[in-house]
N, C-alpha and C. Protein backbone atom coordinates (compact mmCIF):
# COMPACT_ATOMS: atom_id res chain seq x y z
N UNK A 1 193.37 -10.78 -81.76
CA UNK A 1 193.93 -10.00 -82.85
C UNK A 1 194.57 -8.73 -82.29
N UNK A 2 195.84 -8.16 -83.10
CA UNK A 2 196.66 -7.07 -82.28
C UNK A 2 196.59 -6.52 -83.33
N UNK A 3 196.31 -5.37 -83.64
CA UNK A 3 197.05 -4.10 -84.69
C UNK A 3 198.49 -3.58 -84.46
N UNK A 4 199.27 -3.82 -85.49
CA UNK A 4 200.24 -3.46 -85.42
C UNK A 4 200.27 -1.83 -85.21
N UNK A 5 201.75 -1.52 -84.97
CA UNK A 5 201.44 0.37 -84.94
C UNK A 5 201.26 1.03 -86.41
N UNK A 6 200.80 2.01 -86.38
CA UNK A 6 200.53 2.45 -87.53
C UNK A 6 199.90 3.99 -87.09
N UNK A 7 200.13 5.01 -88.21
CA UNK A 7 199.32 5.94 -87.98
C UNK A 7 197.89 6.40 -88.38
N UNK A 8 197.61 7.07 -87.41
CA UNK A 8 196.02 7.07 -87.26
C UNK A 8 195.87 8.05 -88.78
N UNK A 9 194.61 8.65 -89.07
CA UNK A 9 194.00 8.83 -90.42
C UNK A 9 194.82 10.21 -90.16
N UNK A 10 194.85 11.65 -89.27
CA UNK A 10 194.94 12.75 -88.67
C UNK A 10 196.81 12.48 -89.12
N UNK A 11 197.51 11.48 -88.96
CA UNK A 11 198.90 11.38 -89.38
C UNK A 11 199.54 10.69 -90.23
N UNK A 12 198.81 10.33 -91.55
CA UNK A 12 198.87 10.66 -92.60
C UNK A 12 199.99 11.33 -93.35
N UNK A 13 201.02 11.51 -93.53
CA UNK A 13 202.19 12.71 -94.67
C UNK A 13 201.81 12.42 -95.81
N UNK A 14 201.91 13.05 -96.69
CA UNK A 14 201.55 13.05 -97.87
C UNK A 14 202.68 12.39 -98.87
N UNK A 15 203.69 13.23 -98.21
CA UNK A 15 205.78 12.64 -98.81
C UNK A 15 205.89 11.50 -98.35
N UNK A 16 205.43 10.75 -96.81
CA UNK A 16 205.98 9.35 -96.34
C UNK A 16 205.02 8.48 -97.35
N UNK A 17 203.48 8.49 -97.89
CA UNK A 17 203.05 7.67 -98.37
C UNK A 17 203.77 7.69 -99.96
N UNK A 18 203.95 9.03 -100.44
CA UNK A 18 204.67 9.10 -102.02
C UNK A 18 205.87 8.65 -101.90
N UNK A 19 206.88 8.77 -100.83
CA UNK A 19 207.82 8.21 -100.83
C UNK A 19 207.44 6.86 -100.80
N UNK A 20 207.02 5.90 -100.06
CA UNK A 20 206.73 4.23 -100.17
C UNK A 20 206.03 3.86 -101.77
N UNK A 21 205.28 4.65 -102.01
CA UNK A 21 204.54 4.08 -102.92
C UNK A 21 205.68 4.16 -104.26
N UNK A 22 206.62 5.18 -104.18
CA UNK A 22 208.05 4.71 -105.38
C UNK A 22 208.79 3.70 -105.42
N UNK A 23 208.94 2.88 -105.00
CA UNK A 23 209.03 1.83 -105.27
C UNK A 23 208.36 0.55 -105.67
N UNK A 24 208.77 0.11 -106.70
CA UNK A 24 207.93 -0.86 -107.65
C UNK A 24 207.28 -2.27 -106.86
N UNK A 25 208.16 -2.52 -105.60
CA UNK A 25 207.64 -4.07 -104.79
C UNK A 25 206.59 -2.90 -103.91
N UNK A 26 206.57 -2.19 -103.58
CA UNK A 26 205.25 -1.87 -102.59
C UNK A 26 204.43 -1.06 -103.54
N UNK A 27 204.44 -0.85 -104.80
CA UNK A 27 203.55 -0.46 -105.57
C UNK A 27 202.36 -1.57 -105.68
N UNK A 28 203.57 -2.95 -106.14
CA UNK A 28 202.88 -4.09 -106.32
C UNK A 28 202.00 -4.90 -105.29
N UNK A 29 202.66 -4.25 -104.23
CA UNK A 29 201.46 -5.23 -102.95
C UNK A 29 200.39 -3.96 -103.03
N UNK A 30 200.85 -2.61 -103.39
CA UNK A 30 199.14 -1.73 -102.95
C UNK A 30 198.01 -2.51 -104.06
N UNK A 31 198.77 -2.64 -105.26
CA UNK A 31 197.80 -3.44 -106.83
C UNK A 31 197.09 -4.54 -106.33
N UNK A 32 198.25 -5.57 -105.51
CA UNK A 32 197.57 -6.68 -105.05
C UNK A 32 196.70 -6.59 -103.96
N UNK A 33 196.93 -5.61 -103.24
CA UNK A 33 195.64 -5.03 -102.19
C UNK A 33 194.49 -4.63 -102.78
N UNK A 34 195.01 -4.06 -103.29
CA UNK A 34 193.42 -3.25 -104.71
C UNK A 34 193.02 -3.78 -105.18
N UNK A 35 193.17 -5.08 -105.45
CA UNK A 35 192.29 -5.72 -106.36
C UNK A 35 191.35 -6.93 -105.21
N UNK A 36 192.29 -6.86 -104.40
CA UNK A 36 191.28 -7.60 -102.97
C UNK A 36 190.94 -7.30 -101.81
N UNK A 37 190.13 -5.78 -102.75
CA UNK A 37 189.91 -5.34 -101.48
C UNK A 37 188.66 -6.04 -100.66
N UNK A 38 188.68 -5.89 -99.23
CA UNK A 38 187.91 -6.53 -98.49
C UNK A 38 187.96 -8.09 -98.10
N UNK A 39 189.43 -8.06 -98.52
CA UNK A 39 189.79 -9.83 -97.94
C UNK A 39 191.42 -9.57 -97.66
N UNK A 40 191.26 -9.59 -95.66
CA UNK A 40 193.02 -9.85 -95.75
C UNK A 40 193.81 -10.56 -96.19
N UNK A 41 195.08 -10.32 -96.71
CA UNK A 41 195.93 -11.23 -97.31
C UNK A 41 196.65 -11.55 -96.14
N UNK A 42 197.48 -12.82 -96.54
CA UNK A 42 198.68 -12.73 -95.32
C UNK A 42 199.88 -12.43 -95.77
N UNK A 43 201.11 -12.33 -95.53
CA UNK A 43 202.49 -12.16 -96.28
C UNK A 43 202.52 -13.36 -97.28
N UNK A 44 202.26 -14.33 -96.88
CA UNK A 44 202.87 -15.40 -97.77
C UNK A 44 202.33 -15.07 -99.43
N UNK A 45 200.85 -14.54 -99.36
CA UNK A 45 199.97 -14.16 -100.63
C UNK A 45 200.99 -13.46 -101.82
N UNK A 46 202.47 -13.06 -100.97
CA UNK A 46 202.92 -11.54 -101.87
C UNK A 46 204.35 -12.16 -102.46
N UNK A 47 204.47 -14.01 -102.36
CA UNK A 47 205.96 -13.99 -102.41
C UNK A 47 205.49 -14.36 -103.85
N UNK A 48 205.53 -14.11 -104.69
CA UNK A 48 205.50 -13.97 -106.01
C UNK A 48 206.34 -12.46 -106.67
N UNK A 49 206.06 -11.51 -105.45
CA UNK A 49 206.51 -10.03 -105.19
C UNK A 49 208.28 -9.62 -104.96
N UNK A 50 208.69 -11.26 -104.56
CA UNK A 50 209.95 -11.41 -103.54
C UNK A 50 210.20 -12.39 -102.48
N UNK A 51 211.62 -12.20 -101.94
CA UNK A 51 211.92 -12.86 -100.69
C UNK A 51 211.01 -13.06 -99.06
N UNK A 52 210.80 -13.41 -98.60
CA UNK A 52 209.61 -13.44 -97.19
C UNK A 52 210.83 -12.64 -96.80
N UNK A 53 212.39 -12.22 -96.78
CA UNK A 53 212.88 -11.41 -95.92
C UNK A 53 212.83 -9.68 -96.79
N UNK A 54 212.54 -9.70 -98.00
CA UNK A 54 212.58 -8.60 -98.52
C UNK A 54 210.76 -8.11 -98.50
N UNK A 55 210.03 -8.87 -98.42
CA UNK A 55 208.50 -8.45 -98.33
C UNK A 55 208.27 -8.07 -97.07
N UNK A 56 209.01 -8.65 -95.99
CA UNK A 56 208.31 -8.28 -94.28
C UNK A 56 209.70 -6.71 -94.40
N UNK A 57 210.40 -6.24 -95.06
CA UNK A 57 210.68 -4.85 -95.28
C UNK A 57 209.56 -4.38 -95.94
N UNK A 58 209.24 -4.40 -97.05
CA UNK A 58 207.98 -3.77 -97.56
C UNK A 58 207.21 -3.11 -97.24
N UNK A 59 206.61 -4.68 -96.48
CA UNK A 59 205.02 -4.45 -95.69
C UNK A 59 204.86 -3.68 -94.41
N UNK A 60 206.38 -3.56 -93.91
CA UNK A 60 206.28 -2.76 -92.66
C UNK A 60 206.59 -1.26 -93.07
N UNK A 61 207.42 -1.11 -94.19
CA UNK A 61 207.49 0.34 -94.74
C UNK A 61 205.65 1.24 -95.38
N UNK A 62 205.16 0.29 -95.82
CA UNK A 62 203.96 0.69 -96.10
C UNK A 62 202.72 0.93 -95.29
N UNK A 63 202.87 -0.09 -93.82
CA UNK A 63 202.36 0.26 -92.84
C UNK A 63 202.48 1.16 -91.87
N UNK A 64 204.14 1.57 -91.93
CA UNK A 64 204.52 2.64 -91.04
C UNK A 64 204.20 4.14 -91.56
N UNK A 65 203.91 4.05 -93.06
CA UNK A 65 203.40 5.58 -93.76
C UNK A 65 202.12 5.27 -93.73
N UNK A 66 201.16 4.48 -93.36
CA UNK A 66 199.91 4.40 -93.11
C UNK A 66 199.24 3.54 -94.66
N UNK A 67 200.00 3.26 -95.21
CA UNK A 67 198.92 2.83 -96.27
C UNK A 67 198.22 1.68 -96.06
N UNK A 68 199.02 0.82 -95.50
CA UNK A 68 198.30 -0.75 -94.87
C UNK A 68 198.34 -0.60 -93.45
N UNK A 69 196.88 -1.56 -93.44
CA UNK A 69 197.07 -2.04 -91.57
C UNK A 69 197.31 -3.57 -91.58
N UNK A 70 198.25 -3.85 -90.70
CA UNK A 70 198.48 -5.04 -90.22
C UNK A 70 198.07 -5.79 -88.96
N UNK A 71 197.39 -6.98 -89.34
CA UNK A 71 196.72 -7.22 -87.76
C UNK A 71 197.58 -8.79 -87.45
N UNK A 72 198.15 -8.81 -86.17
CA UNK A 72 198.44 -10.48 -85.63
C UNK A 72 197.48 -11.23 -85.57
N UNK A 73 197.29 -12.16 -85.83
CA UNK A 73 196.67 -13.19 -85.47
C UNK A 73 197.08 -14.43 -85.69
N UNK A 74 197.45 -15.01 -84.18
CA UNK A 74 198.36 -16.02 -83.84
C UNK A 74 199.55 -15.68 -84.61
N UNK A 75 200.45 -16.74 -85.46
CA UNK A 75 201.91 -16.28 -85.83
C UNK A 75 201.62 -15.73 -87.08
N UNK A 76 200.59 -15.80 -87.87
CA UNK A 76 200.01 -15.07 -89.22
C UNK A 76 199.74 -13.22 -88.94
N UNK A 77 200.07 -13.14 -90.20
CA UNK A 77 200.14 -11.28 -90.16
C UNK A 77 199.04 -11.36 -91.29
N UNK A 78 197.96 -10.29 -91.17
CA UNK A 78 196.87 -10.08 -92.03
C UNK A 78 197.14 -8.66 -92.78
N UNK A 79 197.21 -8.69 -93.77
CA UNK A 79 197.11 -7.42 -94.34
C UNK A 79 196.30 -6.65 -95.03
N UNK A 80 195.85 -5.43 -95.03
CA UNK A 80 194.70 -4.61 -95.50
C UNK A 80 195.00 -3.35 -96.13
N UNK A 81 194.49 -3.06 -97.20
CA UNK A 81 194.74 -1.64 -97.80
C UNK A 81 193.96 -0.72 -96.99
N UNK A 82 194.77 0.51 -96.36
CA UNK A 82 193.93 1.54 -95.89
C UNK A 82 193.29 2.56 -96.53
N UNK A 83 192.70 2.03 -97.58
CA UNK A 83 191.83 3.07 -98.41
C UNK A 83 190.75 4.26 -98.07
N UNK A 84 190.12 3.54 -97.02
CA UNK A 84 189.25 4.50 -96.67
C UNK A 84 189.74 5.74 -95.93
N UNK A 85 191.00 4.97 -95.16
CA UNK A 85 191.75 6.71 -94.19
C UNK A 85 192.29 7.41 -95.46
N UNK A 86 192.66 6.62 -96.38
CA UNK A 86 193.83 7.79 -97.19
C UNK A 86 192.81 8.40 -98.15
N UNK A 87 191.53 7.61 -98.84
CA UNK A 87 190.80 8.75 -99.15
C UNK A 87 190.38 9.58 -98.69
N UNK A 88 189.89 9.44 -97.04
CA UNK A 88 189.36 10.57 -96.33
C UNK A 88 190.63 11.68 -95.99
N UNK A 89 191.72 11.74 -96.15
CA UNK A 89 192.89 12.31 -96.05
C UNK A 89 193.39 12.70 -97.41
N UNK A 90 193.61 12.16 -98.00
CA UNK A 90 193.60 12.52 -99.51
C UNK A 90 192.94 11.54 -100.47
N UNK A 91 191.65 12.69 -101.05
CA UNK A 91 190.67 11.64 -101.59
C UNK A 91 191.64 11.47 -102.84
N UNK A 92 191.42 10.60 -103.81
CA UNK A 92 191.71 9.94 -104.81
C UNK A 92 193.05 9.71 -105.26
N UNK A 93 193.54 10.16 -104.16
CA UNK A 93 195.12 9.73 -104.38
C UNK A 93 195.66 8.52 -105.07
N UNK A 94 194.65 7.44 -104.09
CA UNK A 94 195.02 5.85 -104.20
C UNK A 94 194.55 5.54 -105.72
N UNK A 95 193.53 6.10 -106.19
CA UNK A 95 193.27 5.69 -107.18
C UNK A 95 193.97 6.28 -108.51
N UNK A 96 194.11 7.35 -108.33
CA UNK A 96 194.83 7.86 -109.43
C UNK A 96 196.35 7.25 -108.86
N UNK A 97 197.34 7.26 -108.28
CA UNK A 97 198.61 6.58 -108.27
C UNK A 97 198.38 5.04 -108.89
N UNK A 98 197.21 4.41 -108.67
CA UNK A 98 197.15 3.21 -109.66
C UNK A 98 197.03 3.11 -110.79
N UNK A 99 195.93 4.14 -111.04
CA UNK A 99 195.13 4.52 -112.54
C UNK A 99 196.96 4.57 -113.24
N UNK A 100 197.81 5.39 -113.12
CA UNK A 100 198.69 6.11 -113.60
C UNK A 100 199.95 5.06 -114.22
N UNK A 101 199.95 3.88 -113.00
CA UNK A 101 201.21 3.31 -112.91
C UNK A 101 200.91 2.42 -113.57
N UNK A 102 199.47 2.20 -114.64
CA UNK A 102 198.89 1.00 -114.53
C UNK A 102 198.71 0.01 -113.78
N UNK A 103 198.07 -0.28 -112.88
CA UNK A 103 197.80 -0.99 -111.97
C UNK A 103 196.61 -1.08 -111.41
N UNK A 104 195.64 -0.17 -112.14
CA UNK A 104 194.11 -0.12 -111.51
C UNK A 104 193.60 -1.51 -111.25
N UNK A 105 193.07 -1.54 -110.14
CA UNK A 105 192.43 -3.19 -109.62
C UNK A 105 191.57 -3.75 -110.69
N UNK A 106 191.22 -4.52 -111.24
CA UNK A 106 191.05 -5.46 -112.45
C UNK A 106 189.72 -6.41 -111.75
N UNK A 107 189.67 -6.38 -110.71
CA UNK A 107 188.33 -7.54 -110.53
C UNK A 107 189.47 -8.66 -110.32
N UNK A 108 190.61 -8.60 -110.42
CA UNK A 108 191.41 -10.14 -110.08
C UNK A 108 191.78 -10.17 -108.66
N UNK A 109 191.81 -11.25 -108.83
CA UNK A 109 191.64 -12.07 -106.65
C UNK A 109 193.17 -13.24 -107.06
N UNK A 110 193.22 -12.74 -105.86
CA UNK A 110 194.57 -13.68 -105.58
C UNK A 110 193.53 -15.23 -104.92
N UNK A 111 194.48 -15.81 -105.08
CA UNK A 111 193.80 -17.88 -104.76
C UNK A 111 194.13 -17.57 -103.30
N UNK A 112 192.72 -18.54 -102.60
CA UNK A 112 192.92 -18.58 -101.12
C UNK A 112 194.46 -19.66 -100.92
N UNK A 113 195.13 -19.08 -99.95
CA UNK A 113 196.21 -20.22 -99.60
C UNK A 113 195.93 -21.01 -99.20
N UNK A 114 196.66 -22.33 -99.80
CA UNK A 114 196.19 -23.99 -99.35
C UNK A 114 196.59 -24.02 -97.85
N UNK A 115 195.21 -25.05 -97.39
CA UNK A 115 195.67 -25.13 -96.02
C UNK A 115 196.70 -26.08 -95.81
């Protein structure tokens, strides 16, 4: 497994994550992160969201302001909400930008992908 780059908890902006999070397709993958949290998704989980060429923009805009980490494994990309750095960096941010936009995590789980 490789971690993609990303910044550590200490580099954090406050404007690069508010800037990503305005837009409505990476609003929608943080919702769909939030509601699973503690199970990586892979890209494919998000094409309901969009194009596989307009989501791998997304997912790398949201990882490069730190909100997701992305890990390789083999040709699959795993994705994770970084909740715990951005609360410890700015606590309740994540939750109130959901609370707000409606989007608070619901207890709903995305379906494991067929093998």
């Amino acid at each position: 497994m490789a971690l993609l780059p990303q910044p550590s908890t200490d580099q954090l902006d406050l404007a690069a994550i508010l800037g990503v999070l305005g837009d409505s397709t990476r609003l929608g993958i943080v919702a769909y992160l939030a509601r699973n949290e503690g199970k990586p998704l892979s890209c494919g989980q998000f094409l309901d969201l969009g194009s596989k060429t307009n989501l791998s923009y997304h997912l790398a805009k949201l990882r490069e302001a730190g909100v997701t980490r992305t890990e390789a494994v083999g040709t699959s990309r795993l994705i994770t909400l970084r909740r715990d750095d951005l609360d410890r960096r700015f606590p309740g941010l994540l939750d109130s930008i959901l609370a707000s936009a409606n989007l608070r995590p619901l207890g709903q789980t995305v379906p494991d992908p067929v093998s």
